[in-house]
C-alpha atoms as a PDB file:
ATOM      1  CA  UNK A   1       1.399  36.492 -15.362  1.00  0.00           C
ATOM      2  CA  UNK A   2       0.490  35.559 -12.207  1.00  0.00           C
ATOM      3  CA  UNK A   3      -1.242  32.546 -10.986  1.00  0.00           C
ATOM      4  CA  UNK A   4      -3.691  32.794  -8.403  1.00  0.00           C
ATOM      5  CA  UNK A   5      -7.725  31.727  -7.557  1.00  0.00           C
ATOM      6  CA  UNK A   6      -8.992  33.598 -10.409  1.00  0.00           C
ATOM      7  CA  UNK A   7      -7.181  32.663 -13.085  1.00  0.00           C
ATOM      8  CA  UNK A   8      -8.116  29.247 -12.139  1.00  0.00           C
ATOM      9  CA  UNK A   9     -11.813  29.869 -11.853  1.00  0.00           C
ATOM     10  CA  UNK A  10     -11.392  31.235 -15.330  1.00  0.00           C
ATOM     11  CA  UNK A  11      -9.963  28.349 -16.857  1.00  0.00           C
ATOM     12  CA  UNK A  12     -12.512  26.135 -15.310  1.00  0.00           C
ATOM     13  CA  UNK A  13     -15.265  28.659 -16.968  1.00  0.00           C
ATOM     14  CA  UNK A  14     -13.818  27.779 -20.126  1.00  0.00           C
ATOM     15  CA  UNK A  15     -13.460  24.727 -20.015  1.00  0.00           C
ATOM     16  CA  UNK A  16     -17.003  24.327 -18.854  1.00  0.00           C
ATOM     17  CA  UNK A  17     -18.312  26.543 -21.702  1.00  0.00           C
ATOM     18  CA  UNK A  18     -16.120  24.527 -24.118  1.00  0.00           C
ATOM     19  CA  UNK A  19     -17.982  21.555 -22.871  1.00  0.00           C
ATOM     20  CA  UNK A  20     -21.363  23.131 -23.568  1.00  0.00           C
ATOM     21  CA  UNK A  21     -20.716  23.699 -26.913  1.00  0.00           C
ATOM     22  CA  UNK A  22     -19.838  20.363 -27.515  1.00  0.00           C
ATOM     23  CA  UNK A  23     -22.653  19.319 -26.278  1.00  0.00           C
ATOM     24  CA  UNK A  24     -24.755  21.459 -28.201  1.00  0.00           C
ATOM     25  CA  UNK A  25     -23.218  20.041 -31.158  1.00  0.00           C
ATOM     26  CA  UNK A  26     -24.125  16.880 -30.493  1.00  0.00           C
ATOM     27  CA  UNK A  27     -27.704  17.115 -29.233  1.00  0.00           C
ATOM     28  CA  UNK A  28     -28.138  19.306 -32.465  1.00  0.00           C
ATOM     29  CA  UNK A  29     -31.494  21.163 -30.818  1.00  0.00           C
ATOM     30  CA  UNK A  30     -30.687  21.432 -27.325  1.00  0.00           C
ATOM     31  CA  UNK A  31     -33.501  23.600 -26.302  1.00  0.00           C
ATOM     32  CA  UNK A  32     -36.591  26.053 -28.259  1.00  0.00           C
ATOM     33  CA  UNK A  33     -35.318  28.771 -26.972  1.00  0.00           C
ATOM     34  CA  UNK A  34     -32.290  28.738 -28.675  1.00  0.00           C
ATOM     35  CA  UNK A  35     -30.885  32.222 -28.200  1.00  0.00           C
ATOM     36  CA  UNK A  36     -31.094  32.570 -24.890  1.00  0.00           C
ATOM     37  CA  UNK A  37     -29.029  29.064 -23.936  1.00  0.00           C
ATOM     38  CA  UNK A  38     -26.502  29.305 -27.450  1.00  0.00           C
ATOM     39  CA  UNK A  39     -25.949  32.885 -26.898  1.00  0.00           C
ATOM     40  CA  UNK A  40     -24.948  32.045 -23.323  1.00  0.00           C
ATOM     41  CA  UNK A  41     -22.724  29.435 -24.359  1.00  0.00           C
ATOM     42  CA  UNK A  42     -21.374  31.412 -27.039  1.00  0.00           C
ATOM     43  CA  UNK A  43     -20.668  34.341 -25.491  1.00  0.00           C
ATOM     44  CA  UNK A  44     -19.503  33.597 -22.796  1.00  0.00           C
ATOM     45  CA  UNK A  45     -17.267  30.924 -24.859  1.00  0.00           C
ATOM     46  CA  UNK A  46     -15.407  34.407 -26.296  1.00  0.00           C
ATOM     47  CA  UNK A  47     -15.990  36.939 -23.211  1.00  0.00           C
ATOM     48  CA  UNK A  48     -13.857  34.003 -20.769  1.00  0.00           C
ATOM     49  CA  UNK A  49     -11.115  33.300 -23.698  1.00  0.00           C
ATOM     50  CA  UNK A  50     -11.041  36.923 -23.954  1.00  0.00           C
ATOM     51  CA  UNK A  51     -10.440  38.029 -20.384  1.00  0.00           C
ATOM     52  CA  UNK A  52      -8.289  34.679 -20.125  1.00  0.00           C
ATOM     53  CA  UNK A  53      -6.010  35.871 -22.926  1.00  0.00           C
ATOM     54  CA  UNK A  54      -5.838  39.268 -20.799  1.00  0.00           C
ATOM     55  CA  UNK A  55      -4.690  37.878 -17.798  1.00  0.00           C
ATOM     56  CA  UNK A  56      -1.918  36.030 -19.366  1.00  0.00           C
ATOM     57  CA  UNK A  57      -0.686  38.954 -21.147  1.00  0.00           C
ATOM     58  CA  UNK A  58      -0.900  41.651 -18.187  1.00  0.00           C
ATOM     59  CA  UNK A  59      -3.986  43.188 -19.218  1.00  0.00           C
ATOM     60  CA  UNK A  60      -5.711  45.474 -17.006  1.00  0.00           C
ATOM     61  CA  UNK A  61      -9.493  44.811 -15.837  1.00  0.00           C
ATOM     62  CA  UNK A  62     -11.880  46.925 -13.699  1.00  0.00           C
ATOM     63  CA  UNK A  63     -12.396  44.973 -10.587  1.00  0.00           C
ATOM     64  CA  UNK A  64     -16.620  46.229 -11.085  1.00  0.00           C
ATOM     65  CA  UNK A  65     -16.496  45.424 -14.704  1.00  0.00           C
ATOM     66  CA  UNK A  66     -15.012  42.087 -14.042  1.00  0.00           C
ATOM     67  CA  UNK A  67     -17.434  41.261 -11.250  1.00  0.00           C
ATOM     68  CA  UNK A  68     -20.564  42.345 -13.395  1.00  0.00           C
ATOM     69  CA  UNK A  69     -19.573  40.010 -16.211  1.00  0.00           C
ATOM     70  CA  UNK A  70     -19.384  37.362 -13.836  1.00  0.00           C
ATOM     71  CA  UNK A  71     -22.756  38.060 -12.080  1.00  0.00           C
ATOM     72  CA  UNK A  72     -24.519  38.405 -15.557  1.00  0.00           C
ATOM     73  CA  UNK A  73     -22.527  35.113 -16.583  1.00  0.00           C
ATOM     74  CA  UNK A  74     -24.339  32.966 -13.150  1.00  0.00           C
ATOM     75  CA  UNK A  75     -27.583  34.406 -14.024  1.00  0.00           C
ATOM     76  CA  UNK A  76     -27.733  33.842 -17.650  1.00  0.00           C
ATOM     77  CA  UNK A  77     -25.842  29.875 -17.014  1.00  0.00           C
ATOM     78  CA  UNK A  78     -28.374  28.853 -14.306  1.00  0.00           C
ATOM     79  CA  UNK A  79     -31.045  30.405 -16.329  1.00  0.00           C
ATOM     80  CA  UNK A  80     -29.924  28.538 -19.561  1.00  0.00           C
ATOM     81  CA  UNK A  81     -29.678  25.190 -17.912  1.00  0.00           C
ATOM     82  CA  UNK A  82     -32.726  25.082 -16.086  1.00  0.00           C
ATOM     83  CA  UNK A  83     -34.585  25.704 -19.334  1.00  0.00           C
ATOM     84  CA  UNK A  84     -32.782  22.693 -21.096  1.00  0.00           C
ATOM     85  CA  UNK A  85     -33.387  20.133 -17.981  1.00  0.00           C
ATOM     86  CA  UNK A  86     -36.793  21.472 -18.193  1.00  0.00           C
ATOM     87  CA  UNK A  87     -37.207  20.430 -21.679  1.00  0.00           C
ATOM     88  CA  UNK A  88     -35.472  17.817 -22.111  1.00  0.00           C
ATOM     89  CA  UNK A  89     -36.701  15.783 -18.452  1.00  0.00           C
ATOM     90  CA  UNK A  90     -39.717  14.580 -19.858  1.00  0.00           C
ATOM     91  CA  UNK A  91     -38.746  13.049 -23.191  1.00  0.00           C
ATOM     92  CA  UNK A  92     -39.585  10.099 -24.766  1.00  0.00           C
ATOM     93  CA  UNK A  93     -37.103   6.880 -24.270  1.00  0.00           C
ATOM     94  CA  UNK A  94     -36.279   6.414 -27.729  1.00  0.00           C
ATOM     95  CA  UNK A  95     -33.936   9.329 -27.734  1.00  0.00           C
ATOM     96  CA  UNK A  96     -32.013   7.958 -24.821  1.00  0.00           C
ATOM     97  CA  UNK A  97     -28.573   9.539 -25.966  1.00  0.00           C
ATOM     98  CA  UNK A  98     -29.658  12.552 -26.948  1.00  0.00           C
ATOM     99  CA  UNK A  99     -31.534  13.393 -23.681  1.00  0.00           C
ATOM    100  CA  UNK A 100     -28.702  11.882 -21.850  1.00  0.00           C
ATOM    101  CA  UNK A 101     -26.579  14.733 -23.679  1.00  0.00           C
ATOM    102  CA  UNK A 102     -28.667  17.367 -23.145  1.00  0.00           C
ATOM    103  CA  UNK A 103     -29.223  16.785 -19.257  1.00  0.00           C
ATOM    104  CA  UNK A 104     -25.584  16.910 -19.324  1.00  0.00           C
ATOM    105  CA  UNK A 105     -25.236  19.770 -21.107  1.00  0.00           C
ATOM    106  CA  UNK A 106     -28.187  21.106 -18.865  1.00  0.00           C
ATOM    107  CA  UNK A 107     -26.543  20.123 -15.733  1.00  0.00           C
ATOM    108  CA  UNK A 108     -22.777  21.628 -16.554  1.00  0.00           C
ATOM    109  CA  UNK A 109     -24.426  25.017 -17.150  1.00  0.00           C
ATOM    110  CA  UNK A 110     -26.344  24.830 -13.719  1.00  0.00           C
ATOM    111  CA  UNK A 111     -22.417  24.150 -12.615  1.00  0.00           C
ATOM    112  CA  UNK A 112     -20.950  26.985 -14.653  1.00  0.00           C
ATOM    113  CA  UNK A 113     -23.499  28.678 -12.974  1.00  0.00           C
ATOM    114  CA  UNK A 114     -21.874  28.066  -9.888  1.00  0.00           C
ATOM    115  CA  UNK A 115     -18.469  29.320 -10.841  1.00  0.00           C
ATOM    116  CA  UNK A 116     -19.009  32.004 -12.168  1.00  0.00           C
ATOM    117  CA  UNK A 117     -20.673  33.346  -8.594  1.00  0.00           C
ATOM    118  CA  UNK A 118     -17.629  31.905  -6.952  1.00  0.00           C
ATOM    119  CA  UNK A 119     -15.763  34.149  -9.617  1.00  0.00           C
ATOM    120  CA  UNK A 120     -18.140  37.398  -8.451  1.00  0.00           C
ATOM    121  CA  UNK A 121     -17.579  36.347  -4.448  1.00  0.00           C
ATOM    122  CA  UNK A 122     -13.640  35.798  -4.856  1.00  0.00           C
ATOM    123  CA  UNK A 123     -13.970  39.522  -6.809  1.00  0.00           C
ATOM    124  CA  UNK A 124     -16.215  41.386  -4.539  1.00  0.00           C
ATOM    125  CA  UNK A 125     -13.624  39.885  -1.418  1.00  0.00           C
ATOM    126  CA  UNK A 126     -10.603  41.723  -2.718  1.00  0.00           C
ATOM    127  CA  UNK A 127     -10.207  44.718  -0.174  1.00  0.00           C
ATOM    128  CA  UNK A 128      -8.298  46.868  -2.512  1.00  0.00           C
ATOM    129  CA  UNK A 129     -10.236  50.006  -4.033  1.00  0.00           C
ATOM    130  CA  UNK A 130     -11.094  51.086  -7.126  1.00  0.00           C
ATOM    131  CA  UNK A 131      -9.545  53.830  -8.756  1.00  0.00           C
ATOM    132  CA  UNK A 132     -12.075  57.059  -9.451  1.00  0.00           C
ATOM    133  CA  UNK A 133     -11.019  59.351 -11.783  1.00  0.00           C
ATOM    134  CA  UNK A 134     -12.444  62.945 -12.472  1.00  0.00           C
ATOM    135  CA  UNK A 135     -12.321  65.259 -14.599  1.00  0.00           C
ATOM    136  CA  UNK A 136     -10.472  68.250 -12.385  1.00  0.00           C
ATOM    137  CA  UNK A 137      -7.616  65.724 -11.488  1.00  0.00           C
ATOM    138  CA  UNK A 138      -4.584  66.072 -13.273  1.00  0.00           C
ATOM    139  CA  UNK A 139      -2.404  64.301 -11.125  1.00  0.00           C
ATOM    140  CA  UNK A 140      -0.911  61.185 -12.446  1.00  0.00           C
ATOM    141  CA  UNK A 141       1.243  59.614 -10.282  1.00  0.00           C
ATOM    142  CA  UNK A 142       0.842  55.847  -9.174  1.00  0.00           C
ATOM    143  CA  UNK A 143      -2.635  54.456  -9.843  1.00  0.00           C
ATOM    144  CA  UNK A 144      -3.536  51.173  -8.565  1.00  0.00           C
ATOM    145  CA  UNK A 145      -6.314  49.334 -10.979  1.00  0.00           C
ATOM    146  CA  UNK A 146      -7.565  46.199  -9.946  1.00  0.00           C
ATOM    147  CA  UNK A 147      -6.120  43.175 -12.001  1.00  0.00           C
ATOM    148  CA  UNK A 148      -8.372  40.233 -13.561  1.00  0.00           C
END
């Protein structure tokens, strides 16, 4: 395992993500439309401990793959927070925590957002190409796939 800018952006993805679904917890309803922002905290809960789990144990990851995941993963955070700071900016003062929670919540997704396109741009920087593989080559010697 090696440690270097990705594996740290990774671990601040989960963490982040983590944080949202506590969050969610505790606001109980954080927005009405419910799948889009709890299947974006949910999945990409598992998709980050997934690829995080990879990296430690010397998994190999397509350096495209990887990158799309992390594009998809700023769209669908930014997306997912606006809609709960949308909702949740205009209510009433008598639920002072739970808005409180829920622009939080809002807020660290709009953040997540953030790193995960850091993730993409610290990806789509790395000079080294990808491997293509066809179906007349048989040769098999060295191959150089992009790690995590």
């Amino acid at each position: 395992m090696e440690f270097n800018n990705r594996l740290l952006l990774k671990i601040i993805e989960l963490g982040i993500a983590i944080a949202c679904c506590v969050l969610n917890e505790t606001v109980d309803n954080l927005s009405k439309h419910s799948l889009i922002v709890c299947g974006t905290i949910g999945g990409f809960t598992v998709i980050c401990a997934v690829l995080l789990v990879g990296h430690v144990i010397g998994s190999v990851v397509e350096k495209r793959l990887n990158a799309l995941i992390s594009l998809l993963g700023c769209i669908l955070f930014v997306a997912s927070g606006a809609l709960v700071i949308d909702e949740w900016h205009d209510a009433y003062d008598f639920l002072k925590e739970r808005k409180r929670n829920a622009i939080a919540a809002g807020s660290l997704m709009i953040i997540n957002g953030a790193v995960f396109l850091l993730d993409t741009l610290s990806i789509c920087r790395t000079r080294t190409a990808v491997p293509v593989f066809t179906e007349g080559s048989t040769k098999k010697n060295k191959v150089e796939i992009n790690r995590f």
